[in-house]
Protein backbone atom coordinates (compact mmCIF):
# COMPACT_ATOMS: atom_id res chain seq x y z
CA UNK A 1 -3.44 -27.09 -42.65
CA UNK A 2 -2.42 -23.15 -42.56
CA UNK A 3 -5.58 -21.20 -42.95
CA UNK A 4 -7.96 -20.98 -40.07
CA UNK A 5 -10.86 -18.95 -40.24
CA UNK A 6 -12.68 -17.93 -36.91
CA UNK A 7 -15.96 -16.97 -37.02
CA UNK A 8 -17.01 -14.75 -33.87
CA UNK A 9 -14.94 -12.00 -32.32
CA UNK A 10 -15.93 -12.32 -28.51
CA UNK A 11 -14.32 -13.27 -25.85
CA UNK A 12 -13.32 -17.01 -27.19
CA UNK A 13 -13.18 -15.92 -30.86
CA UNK A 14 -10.80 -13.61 -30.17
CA UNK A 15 -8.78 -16.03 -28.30
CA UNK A 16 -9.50 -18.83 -30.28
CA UNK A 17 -7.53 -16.62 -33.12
CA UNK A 18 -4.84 -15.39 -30.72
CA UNK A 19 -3.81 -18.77 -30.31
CA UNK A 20 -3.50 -20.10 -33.87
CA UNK A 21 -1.77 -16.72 -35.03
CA UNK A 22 0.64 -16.89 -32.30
CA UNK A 23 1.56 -20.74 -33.18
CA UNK A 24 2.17 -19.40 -37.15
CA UNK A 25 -1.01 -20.17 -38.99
CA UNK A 26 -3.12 -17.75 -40.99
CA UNK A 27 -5.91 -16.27 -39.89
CA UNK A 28 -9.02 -14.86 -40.76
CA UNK A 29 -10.99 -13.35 -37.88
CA UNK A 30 -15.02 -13.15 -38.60
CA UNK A 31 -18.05 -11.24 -36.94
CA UNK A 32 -20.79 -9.35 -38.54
CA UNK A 33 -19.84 -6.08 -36.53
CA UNK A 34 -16.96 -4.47 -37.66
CA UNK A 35 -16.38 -2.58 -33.77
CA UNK A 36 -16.57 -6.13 -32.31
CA UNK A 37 -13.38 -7.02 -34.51
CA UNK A 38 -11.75 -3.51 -33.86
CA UNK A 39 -12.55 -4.94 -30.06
CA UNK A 40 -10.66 -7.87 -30.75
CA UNK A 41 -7.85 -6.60 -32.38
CA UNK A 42 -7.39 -4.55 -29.26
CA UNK A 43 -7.90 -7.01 -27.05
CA UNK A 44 -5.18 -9.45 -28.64
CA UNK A 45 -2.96 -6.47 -28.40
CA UNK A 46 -3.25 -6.00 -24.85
CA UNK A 47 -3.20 -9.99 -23.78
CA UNK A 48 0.20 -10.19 -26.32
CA UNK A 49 1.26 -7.03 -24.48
CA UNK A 50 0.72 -8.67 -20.85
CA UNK A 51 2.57 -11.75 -22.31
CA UNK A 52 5.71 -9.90 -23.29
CA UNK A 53 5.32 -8.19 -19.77
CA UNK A 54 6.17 -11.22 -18.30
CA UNK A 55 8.42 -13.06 -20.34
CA UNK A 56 6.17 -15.32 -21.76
CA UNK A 57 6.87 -14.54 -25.98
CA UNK A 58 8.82 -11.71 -27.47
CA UNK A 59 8.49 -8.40 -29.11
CA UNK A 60 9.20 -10.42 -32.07
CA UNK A 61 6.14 -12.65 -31.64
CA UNK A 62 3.80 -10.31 -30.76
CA UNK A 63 4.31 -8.61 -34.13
CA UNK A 64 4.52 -11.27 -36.03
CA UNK A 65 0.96 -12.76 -34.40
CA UNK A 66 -0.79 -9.90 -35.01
CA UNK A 67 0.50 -9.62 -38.72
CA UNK A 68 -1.26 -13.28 -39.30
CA UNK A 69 -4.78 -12.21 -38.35
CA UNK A 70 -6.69 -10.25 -40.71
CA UNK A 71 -10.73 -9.49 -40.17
CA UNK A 72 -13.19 -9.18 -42.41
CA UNK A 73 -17.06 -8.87 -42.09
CA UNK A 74 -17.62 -10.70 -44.70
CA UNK A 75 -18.08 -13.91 -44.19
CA UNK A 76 -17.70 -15.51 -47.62
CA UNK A 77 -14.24 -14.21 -48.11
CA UNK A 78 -13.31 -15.29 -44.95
CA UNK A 79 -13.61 -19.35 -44.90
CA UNK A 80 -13.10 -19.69 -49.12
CA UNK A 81 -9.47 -20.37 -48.74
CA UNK A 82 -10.09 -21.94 -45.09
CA UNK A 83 -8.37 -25.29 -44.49
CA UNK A 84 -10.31 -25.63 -41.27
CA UNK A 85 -13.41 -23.22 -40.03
CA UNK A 86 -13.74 -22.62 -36.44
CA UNK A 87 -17.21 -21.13 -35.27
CA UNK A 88 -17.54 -19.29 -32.10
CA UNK A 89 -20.32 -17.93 -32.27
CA UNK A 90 -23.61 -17.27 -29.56
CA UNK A 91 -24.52 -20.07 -28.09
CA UNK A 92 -28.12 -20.60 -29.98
CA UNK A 93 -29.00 -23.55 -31.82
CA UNK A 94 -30.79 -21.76 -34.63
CA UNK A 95 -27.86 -19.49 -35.33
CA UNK A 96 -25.65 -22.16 -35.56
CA UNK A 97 -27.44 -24.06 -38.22
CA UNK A 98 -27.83 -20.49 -40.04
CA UNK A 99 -24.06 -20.27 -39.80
CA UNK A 100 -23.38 -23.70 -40.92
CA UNK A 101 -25.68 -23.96 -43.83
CA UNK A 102 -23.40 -20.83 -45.22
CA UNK A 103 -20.89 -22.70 -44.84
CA UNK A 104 -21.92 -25.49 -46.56
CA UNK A 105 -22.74 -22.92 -49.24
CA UNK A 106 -19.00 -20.98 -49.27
CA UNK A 107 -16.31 -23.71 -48.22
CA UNK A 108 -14.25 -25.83 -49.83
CA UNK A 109 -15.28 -29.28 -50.57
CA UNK A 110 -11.98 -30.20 -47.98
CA UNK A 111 -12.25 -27.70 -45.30
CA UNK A 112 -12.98 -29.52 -41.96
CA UNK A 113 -15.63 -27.69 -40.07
CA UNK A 114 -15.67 -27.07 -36.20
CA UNK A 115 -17.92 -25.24 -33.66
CA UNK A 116 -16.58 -24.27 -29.98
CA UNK A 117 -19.95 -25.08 -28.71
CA UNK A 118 -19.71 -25.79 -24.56
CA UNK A 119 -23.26 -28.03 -24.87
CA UNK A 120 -25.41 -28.21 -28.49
CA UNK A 121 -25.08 -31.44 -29.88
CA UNK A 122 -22.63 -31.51 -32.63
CA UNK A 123 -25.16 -34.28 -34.63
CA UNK A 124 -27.39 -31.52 -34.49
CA UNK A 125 -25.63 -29.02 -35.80
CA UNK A 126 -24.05 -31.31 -38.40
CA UNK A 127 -27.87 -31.74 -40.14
CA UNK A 128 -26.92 -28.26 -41.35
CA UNK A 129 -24.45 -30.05 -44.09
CA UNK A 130 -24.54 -32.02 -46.94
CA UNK A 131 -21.23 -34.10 -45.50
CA UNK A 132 -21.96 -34.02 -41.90
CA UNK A 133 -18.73 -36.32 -41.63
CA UNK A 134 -16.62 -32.82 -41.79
CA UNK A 135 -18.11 -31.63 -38.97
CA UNK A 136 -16.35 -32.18 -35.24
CA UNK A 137 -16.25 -30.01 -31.84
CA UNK A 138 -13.69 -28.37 -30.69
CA UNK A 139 -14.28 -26.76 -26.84
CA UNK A 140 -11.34 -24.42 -26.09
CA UNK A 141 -11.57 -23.11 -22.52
CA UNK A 142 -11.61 -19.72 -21.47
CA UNK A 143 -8.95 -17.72 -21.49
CA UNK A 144 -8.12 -19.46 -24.63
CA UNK A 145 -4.53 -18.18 -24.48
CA UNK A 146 -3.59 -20.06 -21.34
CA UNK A 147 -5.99 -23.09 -20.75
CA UNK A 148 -4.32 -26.01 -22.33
CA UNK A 149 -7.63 -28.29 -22.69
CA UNK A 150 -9.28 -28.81 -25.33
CA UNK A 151 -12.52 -30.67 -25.24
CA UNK A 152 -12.46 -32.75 -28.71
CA UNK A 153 -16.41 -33.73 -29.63
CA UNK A 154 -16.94 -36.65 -32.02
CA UNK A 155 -20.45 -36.28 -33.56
CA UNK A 156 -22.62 -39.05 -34.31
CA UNK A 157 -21.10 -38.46 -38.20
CA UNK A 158 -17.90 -37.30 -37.71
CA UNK A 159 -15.06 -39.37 -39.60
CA UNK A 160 -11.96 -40.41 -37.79
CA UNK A 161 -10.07 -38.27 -40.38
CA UNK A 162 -10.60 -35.58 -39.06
CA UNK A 163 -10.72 -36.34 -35.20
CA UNK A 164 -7.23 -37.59 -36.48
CA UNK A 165 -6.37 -34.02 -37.56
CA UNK A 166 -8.03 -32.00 -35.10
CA UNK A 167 -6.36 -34.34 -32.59
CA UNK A 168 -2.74 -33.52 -34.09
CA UNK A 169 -3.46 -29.57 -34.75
CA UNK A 170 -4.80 -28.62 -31.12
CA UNK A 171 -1.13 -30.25 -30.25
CA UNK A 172 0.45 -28.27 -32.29
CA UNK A 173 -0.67 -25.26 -30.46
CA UNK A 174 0.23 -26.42 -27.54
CA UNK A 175 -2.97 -27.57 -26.26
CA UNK A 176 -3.74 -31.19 -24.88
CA UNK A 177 -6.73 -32.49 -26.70
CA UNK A 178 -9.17 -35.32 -24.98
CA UNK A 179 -11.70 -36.98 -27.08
CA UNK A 180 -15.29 -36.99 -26.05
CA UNK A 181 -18.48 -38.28 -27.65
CA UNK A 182 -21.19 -35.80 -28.06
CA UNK A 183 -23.66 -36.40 -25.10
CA UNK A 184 -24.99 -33.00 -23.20
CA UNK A 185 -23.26 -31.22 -21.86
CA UNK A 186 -19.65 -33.45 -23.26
CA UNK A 187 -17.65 -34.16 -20.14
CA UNK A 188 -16.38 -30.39 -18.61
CA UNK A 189 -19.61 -29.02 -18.31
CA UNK A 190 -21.45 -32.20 -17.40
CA UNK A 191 -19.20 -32.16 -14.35
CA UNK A 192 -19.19 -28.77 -13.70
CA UNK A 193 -22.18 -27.21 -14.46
CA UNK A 194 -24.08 -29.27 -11.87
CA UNK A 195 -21.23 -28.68 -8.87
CA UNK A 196 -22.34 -24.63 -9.88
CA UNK A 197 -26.03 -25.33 -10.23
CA UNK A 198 -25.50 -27.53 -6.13
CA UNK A 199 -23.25 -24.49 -4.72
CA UNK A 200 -26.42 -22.11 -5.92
CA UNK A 201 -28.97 -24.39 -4.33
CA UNK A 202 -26.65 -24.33 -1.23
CA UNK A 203 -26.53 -20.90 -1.16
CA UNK A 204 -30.82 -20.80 -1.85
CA UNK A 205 -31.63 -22.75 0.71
CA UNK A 206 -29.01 -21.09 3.69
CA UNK A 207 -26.60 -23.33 4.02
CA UNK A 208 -23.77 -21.08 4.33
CA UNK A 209 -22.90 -17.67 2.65
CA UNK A 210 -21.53 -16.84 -0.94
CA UNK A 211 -18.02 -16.82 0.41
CA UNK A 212 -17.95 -19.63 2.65
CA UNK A 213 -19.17 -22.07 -0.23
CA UNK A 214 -16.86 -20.75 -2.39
CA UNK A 215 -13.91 -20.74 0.46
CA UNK A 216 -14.56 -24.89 1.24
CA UNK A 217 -14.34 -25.58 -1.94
CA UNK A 218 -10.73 -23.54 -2.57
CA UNK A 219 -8.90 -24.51 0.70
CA UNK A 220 -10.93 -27.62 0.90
CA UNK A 221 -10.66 -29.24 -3.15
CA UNK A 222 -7.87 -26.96 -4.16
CA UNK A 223 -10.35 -25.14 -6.40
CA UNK A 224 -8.50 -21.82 -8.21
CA UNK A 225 -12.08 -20.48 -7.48
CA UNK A 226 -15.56 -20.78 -5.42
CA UNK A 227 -18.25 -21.81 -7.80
CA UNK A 228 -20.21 -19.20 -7.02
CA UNK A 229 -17.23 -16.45 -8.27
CA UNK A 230 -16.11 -19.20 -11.30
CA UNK A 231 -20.44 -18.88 -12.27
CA UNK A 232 -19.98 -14.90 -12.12
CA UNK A 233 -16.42 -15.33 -14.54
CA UNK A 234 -18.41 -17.58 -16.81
CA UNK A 235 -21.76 -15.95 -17.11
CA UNK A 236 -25.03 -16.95 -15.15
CA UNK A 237 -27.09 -16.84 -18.24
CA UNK A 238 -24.45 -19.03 -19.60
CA UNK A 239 -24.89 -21.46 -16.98
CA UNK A 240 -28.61 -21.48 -16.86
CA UNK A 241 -28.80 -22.35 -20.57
CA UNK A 242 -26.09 -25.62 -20.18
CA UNK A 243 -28.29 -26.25 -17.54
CA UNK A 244 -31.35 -26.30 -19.58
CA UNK A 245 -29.51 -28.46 -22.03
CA UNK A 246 -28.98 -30.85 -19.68
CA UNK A 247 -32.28 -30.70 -18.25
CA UNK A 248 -33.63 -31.19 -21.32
CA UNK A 249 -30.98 -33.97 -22.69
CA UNK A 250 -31.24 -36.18 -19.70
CA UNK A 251 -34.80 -35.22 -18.42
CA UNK A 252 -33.61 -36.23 -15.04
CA UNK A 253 -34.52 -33.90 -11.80
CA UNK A 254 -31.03 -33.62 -10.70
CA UNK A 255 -30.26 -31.53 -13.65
CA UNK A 256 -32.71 -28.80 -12.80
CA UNK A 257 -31.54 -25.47 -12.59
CA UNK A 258 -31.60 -23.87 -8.61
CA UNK A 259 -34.51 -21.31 -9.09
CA UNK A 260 -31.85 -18.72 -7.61
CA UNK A 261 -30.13 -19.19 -10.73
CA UNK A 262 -33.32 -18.30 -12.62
CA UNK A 263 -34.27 -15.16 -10.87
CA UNK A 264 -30.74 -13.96 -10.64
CA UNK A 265 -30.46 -14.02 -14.96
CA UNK A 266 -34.07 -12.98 -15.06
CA UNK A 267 -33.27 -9.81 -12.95
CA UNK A 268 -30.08 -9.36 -15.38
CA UNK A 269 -27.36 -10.06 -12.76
CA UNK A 270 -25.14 -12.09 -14.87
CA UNK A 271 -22.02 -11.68 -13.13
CA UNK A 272 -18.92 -9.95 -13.73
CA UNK A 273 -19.93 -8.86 -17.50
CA UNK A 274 -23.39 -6.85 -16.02
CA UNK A 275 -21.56 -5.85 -13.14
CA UNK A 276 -23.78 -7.88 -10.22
CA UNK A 277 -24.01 -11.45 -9.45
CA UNK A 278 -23.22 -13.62 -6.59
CA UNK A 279 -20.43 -10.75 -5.93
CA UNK A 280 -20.19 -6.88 -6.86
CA UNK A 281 -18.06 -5.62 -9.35
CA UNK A 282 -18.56 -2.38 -9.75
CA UNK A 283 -15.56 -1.25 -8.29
CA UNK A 284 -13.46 -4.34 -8.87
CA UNK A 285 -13.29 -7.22 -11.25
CA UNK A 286 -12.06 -9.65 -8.15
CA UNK A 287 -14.55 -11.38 -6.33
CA UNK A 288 -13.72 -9.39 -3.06
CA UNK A 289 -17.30 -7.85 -2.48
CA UNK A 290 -20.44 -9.80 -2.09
CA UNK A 291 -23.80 -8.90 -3.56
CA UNK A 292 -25.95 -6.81 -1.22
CA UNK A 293 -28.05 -9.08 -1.77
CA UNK A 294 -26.27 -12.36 -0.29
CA UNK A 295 -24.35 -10.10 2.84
């Protein structure tokens, strides 16, 4: 396995290519918008450049990572000589499937098929084949680059071929896979998005303030981050959408998204990426300033 394709230049596209370039493999980096590759491109220059910075690779390796990614907008030439296809795509079921049944359409007969989803059911997605067996999850955390997990989803379908090889290729990227069947949510975010979804509640219903939840939880569980900043990092539309998936998976209460969460994405304060969340960012991306709002 030497050609990866990566479809989706965003924020774990991009690092989702990064990372197999810099570990030798070939890759072809995807997105209908050519500017949101040029974005990419950038982007991978400046995290290689930070790397170097510190020690972490050489000048050597940030040239020679960059030299094994090549973008295209066209999606056909990108995943015909694919050995595995890695979709990163929005998180909507509907575009999925779109994507998938192209695939289907475009790939070789052996090229094993993966989406980075965080919550859709990988069964589902698989209907979109006519060998749903190929099909597998494969969750890389954010930033791609440095996380080492890597949430392995076994559909309903998927063969143990290629869990076997996904297994063996996230290690040889330096990544520690853990296999998970697909339920909502899988395992990280049924775990986390509900300790979010309880520090938001908290927060609704006056407990204590933005920074006081999110301080317990640092000094307290030797959390790297609040909740309430890690929600902001991740996206609050993001969360509110696992949440829904859960909701609707599980149809149990507990799994009801905080109606703070609600209004917050409804009024477009998303976090750090709209600027306004359960902190203010508009003069700094740390989470040193709270929302008017919540002060």
């Amino acid at each position: 396995m030497q050609n990866i394709t990566v479809i989706g230049a965003g924020t774990m596209g991009n690092g989702i290519a990064h990372t197999f370039a810099q570990h030798g493999y070939k890759v072809f980096l995807n997105d209908i918008s050519g500017s949101a590759l040029d974005k990419a491109i950038t982007t991978i220059e400046t995290n290689l450049d930070r790397l170097v910075a510190k020690e972490k690779i050489t000048p050597e390796i940030k040239a020679s990572t960059l030299e094994n990614i090549v973008t295209t907008v066209d999606l056909e030439q990108a995943v015909q000589s694919a050995d595995l296809v890695v979709e990163a795509a929005t998180e909507n079921l509907d575009l999925k499937l779109k994507i998938f049944k192209s695939l289907d359409d475009y790939c070789k007969d052996t090229t094993i098929l993966a989406t980075n989803t965080s919550s859709i059911s990988i069964t589902k997605i698989a209907t979109a084949l006519s060998s749903p067996d190929r099909l597998i999850g494969m969750h890389f955390m954010n930033p791609v680059p440095i996380m080492p997990l890597v949430e392995v989803i076994k559909g309903y379908n998927t063969s143990e071929s290629v869990l076997k090889q996904i297994m063996a290729l996230c290690q040889s990227i330096t990544k520690i896979p853990v296999e998970v069947n697909d339920y909502p949510g899988f395992i990280a975010n049924r775990i986390l998005m509900p300790m979010i979804n309880e520090a938001v509640e908290s927060l609704f219903q006056g407990v204590a303030g933005v920074k006081e939840i999110d301080g317990v939880m640092k000094l307290g569980m030797a959390h790297p981050m609040g909740p309430l900043q890690l929600a902001d990092f991740i996206g609050l539309d993001v969360c509110l959408f696992i949440m829904n998936v859960l909701y609707d998976g599980f149809k149990n209460p507990k799994y009801a998204p905080c109606p703070l969460l609600v209004n917050m994405v409804t009024a477009g304060k998303l976090g750090v990426k709209s600027g306004e969340g359960f902190y203010n960012y508009s003069t700094t991306k740390k989470a040193e300033h709270v929302a008017k709002q919540f002060s």
